[in-house]
PDB file of N, CA and C in Angstrom:
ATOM      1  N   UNK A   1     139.210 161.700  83.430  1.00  0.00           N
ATOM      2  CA  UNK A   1     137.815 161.699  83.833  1.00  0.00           C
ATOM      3  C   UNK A   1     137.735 161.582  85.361  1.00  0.00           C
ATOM      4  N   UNK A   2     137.084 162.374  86.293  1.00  0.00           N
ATOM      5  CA  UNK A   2     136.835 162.142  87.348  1.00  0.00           C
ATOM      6  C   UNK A   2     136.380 161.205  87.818  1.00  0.00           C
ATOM      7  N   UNK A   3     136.104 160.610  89.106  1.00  0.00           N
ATOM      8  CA  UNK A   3     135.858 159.596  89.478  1.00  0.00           C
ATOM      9  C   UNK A   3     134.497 159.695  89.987  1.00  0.00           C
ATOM     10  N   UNK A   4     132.731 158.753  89.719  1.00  0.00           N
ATOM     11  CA  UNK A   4     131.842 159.229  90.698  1.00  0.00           C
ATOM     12  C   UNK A   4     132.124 159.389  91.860  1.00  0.00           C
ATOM     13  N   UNK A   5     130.972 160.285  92.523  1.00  0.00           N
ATOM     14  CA  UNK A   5     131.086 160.063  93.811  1.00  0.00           C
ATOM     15  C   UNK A   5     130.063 159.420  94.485  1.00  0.00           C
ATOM     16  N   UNK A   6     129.947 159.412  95.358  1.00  0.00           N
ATOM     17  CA  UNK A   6     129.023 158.423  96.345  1.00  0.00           C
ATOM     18  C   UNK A   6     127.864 158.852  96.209  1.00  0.00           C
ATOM     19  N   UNK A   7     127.268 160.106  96.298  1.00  0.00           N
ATOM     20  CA  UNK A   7     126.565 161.095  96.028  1.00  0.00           C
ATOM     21  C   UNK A   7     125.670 160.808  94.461  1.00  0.00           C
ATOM     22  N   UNK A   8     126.857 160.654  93.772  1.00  0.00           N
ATOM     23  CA  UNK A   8     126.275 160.258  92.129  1.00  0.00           C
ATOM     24  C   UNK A   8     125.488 158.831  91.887  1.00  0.00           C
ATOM     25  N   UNK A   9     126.264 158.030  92.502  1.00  0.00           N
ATOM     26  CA  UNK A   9     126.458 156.700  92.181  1.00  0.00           C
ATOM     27  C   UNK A   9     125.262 156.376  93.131  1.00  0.00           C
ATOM     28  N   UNK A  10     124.397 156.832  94.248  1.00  0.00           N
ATOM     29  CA  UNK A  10     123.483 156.607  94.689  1.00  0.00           C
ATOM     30  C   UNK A  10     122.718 156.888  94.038  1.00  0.00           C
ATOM     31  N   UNK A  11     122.571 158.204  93.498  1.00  0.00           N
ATOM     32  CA  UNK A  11     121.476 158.715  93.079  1.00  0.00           C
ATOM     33  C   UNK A  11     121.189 157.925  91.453  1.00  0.00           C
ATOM     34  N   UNK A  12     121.871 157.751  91.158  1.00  0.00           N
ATOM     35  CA  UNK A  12     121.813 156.209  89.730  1.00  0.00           C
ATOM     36  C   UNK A  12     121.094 154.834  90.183  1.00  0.00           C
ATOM     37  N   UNK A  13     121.396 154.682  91.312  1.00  0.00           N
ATOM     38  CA  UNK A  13     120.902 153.477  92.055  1.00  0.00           C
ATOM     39  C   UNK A  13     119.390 154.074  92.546  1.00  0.00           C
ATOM     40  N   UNK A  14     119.309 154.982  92.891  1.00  0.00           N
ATOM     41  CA  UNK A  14     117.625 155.257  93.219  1.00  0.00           C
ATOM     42  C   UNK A  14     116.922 155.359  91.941  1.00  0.00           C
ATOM     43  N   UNK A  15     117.321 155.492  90.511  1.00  0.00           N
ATOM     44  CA  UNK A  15     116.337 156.094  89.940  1.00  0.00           C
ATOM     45  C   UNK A  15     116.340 154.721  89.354  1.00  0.00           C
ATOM     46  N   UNK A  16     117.432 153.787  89.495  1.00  0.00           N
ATOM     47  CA  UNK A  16     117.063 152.686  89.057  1.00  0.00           C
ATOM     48  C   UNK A  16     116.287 151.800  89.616  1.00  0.00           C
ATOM     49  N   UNK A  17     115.713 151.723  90.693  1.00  0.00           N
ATOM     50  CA  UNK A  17     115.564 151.043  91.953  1.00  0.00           C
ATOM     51  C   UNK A  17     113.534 151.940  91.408  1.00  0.00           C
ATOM     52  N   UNK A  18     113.768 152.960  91.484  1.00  0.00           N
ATOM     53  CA  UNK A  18     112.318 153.807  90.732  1.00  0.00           C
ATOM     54  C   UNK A  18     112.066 152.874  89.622  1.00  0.00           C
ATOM     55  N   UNK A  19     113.128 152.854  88.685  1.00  0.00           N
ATOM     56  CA  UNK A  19     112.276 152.514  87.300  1.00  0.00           C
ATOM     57  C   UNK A  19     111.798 151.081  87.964  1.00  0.00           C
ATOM     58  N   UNK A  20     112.115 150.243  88.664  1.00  0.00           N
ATOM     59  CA  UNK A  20     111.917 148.837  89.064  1.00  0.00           C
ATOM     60  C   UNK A  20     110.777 148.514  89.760  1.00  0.00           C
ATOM     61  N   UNK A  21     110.096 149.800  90.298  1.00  0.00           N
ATOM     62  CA  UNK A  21     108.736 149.502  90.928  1.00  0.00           C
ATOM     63  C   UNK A  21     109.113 150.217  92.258  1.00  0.00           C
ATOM     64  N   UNK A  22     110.304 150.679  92.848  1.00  0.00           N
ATOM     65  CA  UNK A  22     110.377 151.208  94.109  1.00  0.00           C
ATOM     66  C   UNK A  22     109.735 152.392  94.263  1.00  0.00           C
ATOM     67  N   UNK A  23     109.056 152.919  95.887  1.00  0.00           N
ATOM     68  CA  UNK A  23     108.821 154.085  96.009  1.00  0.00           C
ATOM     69  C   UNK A  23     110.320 154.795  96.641  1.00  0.00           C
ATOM     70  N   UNK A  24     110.053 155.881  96.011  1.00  0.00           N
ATOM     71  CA  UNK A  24     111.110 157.283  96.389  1.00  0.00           C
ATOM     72  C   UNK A  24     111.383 158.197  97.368  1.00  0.00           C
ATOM     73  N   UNK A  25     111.511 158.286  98.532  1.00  0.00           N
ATOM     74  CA  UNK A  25     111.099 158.866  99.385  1.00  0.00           C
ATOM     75  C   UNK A  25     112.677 160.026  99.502  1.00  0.00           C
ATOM     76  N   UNK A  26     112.437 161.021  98.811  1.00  0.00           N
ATOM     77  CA  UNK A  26     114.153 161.865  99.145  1.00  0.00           C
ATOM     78  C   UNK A  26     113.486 162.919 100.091  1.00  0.00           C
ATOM     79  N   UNK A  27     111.884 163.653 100.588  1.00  0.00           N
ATOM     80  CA  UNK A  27     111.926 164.664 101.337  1.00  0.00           C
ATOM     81  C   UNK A  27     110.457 163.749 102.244  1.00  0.00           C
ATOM     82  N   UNK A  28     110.448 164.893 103.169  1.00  0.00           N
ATOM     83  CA  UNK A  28     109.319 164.855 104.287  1.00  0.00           C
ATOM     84  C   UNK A  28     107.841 164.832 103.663  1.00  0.00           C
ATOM     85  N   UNK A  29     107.182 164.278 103.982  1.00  0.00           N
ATOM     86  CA  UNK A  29     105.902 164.500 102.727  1.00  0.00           C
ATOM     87  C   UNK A  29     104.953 165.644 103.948  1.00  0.00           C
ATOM     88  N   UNK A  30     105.521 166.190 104.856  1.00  0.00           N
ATOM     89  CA  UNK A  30     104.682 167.366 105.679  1.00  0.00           C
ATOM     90  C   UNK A  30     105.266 168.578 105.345  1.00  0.00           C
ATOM     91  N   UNK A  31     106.778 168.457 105.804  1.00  0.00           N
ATOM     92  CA  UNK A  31     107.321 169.761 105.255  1.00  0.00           C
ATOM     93  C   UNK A  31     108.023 169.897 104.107  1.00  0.00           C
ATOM     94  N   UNK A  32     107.994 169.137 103.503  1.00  0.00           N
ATOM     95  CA  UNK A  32     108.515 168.970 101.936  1.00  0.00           C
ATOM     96  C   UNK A  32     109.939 169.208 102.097  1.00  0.00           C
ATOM     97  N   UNK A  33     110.823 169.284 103.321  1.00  0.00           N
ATOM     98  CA  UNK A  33     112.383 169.562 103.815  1.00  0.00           C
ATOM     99  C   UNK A  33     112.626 168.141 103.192  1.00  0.00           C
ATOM    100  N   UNK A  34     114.454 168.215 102.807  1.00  0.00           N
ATOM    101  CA  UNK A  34     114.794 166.733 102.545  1.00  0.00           C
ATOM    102  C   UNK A  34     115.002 166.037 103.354  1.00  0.00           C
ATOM    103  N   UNK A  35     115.020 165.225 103.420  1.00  0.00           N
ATOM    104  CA  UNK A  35     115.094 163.807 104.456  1.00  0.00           C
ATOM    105  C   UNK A  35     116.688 164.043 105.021  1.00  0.00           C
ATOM    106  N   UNK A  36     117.212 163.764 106.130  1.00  0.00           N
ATOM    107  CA  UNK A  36     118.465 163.497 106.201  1.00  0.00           C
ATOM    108  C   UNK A  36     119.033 161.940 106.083  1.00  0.00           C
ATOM    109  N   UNK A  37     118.028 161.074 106.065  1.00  0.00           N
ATOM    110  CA  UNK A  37     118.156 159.801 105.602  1.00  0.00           C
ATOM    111  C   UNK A  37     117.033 159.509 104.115  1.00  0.00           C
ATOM    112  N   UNK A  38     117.704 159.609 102.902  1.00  0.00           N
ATOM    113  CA  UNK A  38     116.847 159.473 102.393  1.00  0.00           C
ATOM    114  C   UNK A  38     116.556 157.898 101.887  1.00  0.00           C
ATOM    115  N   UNK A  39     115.351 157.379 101.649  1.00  0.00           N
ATOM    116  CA  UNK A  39     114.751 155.843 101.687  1.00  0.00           C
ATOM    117  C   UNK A  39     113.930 155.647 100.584  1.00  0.00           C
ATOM    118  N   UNK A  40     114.354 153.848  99.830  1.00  0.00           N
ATOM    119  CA  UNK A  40     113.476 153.404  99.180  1.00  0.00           C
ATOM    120  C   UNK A  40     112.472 152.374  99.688  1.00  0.00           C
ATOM    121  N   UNK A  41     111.187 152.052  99.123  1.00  0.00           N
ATOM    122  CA  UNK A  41     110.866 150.822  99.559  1.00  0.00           C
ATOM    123  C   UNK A  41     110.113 150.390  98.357  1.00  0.00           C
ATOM    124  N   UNK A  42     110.632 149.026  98.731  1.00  0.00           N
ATOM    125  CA  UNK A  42     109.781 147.641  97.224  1.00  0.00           C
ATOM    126  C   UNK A  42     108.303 148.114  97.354  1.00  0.00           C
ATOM    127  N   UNK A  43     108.081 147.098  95.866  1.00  0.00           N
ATOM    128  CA  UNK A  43     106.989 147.742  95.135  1.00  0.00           C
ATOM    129  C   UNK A  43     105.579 146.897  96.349  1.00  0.00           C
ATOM    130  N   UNK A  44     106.567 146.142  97.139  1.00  0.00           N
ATOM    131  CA  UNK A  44     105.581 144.941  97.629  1.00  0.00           C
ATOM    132  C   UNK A  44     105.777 145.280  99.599  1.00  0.00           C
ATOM    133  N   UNK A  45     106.185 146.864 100.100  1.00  0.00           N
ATOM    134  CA  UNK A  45     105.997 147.439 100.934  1.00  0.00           C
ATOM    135  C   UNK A  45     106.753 146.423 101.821  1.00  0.00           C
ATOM    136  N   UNK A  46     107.615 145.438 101.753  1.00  0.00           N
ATOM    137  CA  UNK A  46     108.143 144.501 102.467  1.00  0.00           C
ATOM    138  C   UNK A  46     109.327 144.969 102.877  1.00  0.00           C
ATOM    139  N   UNK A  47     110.017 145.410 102.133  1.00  0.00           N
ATOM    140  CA  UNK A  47     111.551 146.025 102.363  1.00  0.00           C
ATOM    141  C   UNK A  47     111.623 147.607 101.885  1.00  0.00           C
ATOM    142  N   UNK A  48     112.716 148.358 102.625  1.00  0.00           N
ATOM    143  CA  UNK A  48     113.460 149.381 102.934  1.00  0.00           C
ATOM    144  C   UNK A  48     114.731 149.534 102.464  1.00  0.00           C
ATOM    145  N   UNK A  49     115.622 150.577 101.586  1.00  0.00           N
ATOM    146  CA  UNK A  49     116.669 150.879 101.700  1.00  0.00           C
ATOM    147  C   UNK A  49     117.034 152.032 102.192  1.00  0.00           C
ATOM    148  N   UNK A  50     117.730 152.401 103.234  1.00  0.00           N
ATOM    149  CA  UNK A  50     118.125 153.652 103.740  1.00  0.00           C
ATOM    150  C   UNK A  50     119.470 154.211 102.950  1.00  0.00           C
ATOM    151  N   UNK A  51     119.625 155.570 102.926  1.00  0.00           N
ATOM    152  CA  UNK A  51     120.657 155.880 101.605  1.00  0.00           C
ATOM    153  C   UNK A  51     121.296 157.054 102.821  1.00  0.00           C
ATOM    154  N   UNK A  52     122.615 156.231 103.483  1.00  0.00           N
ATOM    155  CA  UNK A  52     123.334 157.362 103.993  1.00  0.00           C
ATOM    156  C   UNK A  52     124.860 157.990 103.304  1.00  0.00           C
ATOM    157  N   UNK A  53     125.439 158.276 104.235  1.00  0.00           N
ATOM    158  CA  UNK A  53     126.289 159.039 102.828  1.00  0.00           C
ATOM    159  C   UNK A  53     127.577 158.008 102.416  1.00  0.00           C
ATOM    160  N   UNK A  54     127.766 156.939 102.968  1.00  0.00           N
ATOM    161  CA  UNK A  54     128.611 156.098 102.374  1.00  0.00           C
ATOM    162  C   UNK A  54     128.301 154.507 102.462  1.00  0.00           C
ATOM    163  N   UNK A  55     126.811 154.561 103.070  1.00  0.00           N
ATOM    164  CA  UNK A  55     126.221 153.043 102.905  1.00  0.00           C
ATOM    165  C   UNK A  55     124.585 153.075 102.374  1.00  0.00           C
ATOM    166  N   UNK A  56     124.551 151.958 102.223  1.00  0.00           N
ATOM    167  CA  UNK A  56     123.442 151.869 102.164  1.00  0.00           C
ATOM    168  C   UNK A  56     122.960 150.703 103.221  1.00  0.00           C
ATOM    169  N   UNK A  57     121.634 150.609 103.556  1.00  0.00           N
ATOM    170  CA  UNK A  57     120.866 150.088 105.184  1.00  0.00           C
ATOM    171  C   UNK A  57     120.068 149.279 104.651  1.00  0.00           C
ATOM    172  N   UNK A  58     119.639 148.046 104.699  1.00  0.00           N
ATOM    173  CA  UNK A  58     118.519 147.385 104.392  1.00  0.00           C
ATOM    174  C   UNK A  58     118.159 146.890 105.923  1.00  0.00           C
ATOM    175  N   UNK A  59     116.276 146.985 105.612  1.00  0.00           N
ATOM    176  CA  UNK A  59     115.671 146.690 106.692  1.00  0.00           C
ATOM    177  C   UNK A  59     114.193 146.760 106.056  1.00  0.00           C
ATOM    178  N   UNK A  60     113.055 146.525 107.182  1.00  0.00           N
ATOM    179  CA  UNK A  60     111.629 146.070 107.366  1.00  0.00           C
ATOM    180  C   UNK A  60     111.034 147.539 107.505  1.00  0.00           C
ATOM    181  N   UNK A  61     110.317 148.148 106.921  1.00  0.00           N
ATOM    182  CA  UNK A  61     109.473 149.490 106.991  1.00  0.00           C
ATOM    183  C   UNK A  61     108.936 149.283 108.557  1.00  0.00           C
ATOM    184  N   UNK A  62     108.882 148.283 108.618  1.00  0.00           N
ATOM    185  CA  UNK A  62     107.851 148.254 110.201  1.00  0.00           C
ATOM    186  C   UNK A  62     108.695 148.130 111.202  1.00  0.00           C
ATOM    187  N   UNK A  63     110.395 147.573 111.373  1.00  0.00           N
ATOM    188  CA  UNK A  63     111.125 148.041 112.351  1.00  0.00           C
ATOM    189  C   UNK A  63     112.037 149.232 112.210  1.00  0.00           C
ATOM    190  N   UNK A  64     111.924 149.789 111.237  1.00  0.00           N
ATOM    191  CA  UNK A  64     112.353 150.742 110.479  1.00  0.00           C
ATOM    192  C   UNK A  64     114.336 150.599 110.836  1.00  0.00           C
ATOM    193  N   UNK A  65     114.884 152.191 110.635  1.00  0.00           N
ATOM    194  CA  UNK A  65     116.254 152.387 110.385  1.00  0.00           C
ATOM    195  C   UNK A  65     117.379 151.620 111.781  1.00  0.00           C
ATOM    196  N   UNK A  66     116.540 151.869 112.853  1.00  0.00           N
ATOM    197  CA  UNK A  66     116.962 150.873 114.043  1.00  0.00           C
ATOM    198  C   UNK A  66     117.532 149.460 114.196  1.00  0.00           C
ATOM    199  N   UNK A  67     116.940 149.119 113.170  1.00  0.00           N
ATOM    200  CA  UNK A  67     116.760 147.701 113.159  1.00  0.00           C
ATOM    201  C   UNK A  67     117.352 147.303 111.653  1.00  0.00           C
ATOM    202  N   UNK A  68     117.816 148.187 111.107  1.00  0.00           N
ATOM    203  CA  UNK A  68     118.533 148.425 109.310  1.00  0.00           C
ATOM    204  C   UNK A  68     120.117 147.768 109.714  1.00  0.00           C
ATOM    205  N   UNK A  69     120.380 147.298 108.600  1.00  0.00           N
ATOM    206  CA  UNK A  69     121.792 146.478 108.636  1.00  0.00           C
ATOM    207  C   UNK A  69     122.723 146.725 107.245  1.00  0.00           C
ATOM    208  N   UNK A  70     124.099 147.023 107.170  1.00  0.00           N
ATOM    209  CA  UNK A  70     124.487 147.672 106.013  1.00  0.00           C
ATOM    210  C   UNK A  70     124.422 146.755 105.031  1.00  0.00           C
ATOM    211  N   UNK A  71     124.539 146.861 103.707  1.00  0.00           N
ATOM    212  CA  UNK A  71     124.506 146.073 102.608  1.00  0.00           C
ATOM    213  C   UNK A  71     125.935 146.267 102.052  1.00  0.00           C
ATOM    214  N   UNK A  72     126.428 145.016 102.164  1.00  0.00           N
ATOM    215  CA  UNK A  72     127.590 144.813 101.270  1.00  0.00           C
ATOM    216  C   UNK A  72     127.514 144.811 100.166  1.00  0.00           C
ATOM    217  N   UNK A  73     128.309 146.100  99.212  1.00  0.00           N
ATOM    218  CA  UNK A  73     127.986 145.964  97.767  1.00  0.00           C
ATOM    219  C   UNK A  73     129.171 146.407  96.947  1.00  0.00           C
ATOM    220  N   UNK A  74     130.351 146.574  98.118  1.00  0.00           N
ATOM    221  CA  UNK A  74     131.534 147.167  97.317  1.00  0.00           C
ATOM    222  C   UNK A  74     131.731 148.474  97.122  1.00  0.00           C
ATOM    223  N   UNK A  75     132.522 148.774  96.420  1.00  0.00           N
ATOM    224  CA  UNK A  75     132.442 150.447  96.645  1.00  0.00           C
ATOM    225  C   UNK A  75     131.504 150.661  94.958  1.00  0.00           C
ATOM    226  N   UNK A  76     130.856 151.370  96.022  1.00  0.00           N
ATOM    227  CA  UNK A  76     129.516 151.649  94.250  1.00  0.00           C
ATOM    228  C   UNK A  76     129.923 152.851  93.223  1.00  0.00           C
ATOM    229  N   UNK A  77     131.019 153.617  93.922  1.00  0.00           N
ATOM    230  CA  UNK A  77     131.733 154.581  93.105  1.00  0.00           C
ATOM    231  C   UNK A  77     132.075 153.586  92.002  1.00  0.00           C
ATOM    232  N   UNK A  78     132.508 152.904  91.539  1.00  0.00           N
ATOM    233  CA  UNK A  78     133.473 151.811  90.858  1.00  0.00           C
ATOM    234  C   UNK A  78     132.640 150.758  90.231  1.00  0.00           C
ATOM    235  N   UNK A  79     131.330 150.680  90.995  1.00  0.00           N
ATOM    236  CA  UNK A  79     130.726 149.162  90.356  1.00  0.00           C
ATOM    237  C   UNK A  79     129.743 149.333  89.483  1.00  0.00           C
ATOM    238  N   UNK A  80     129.172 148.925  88.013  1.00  0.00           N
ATOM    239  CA  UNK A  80     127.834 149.551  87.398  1.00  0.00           C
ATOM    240  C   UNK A  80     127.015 149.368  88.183  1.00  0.00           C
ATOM    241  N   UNK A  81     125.749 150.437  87.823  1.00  0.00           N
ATOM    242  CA  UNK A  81     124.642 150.741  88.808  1.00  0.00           C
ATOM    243  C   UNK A  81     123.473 149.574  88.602  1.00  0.00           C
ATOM    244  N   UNK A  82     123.917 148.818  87.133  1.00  0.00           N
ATOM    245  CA  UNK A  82     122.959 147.532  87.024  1.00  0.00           C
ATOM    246  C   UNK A  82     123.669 146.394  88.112  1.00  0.00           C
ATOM    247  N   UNK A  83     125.254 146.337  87.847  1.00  0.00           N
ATOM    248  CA  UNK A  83     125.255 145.319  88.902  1.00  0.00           C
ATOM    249  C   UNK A  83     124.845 145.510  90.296  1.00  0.00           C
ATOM    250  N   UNK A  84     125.084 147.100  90.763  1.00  0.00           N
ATOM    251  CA  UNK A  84     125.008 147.088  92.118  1.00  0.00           C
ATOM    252  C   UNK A  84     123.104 146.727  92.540  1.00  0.00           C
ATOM    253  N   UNK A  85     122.390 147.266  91.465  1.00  0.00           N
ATOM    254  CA  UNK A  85     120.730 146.556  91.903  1.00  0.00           C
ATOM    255  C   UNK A  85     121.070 145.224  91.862  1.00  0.00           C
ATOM    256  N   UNK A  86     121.244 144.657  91.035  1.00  0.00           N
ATOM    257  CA  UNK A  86     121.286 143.487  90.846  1.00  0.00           C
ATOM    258  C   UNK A  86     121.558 142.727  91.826  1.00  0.00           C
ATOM    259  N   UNK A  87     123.019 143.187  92.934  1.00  0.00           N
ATOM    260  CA  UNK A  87     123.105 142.218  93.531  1.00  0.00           C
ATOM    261  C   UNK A  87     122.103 143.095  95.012  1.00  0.00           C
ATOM    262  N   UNK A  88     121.322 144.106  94.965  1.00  0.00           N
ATOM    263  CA  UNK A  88     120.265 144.938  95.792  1.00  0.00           C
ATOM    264  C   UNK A  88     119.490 143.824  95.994  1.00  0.00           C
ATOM    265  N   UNK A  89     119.023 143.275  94.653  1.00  0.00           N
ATOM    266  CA  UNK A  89     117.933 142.469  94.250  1.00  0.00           C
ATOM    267  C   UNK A  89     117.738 141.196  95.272  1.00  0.00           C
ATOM    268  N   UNK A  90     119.254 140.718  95.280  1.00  0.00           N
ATOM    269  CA  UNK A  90     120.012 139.140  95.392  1.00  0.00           C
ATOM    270  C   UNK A  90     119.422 138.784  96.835  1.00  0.00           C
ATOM    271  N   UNK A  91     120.130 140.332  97.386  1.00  0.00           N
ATOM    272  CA  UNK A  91     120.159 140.499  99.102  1.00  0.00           C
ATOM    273  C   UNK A  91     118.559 140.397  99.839  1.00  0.00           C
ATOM    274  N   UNK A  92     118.246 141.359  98.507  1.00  0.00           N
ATOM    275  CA  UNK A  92     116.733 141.376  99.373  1.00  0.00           C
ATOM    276  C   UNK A  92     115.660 140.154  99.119  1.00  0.00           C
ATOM    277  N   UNK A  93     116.384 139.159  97.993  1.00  0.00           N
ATOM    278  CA  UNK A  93     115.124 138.354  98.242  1.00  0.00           C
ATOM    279  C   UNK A  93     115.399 137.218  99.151  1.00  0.00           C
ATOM    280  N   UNK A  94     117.177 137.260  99.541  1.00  0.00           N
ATOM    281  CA  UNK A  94     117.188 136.652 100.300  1.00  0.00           C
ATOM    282  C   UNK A  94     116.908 136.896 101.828  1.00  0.00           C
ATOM    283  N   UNK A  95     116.558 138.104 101.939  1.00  0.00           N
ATOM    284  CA  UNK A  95     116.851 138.136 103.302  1.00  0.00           C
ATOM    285  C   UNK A  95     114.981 137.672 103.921  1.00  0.00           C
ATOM    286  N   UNK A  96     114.901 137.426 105.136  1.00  0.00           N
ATOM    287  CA  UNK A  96     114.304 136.384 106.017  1.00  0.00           C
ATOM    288  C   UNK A  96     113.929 137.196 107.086  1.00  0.00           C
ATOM    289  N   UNK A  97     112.597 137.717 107.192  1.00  0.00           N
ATOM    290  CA  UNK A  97     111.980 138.751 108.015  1.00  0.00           C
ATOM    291  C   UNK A  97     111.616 137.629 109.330  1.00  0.00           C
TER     292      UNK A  97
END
């Protein structure tokens, strides 16, 4: 069996991160082009995840990707996509705007 790829294993993590109340943001909402950073944010507009091609970024919608810091989560190829929200979850309620 092949191994996911980073590519996969994100895109499991966004739709899970969807079913949870997140908004989806994968294209431009002017030119409907895809994002080259594509981003989630909580249901409660407080937090950001940026989805690049081998991390993921947590940060504040209002200082946006500048001001984004990577999230330690292991290699997500390898980890279930419930644990890796799960510990999404952990990070973000701890973190301290």
């Amino acid at each position: 069996m092949a191994q996911t790829t980073y590519r996969q294993a994100q895109a499991a993590i966004v739709e899970a991160l969807r079913s949870d109340g997140w908004t989806v943001s994968l294209r431009d909402s002017r030119t409907f082009k895809e994002l080259k950073v594509p981003y989630v944010t909580s249901a409660d507009g407080d937090h950001r995840l940026w989805f690049k091609a081998q991390a993921i970024y947590h940060g504040s919608p209002r200082t946006g990707f500048g001001e984004a810091r990577s999230m330690w989560l292991g290699d997500i190829r390898n980890v279930p996509t419930k644990a890796v929200v799960d510990e999404i979850n952990r990070q973000v309620v701890a973190a301290r705007w």
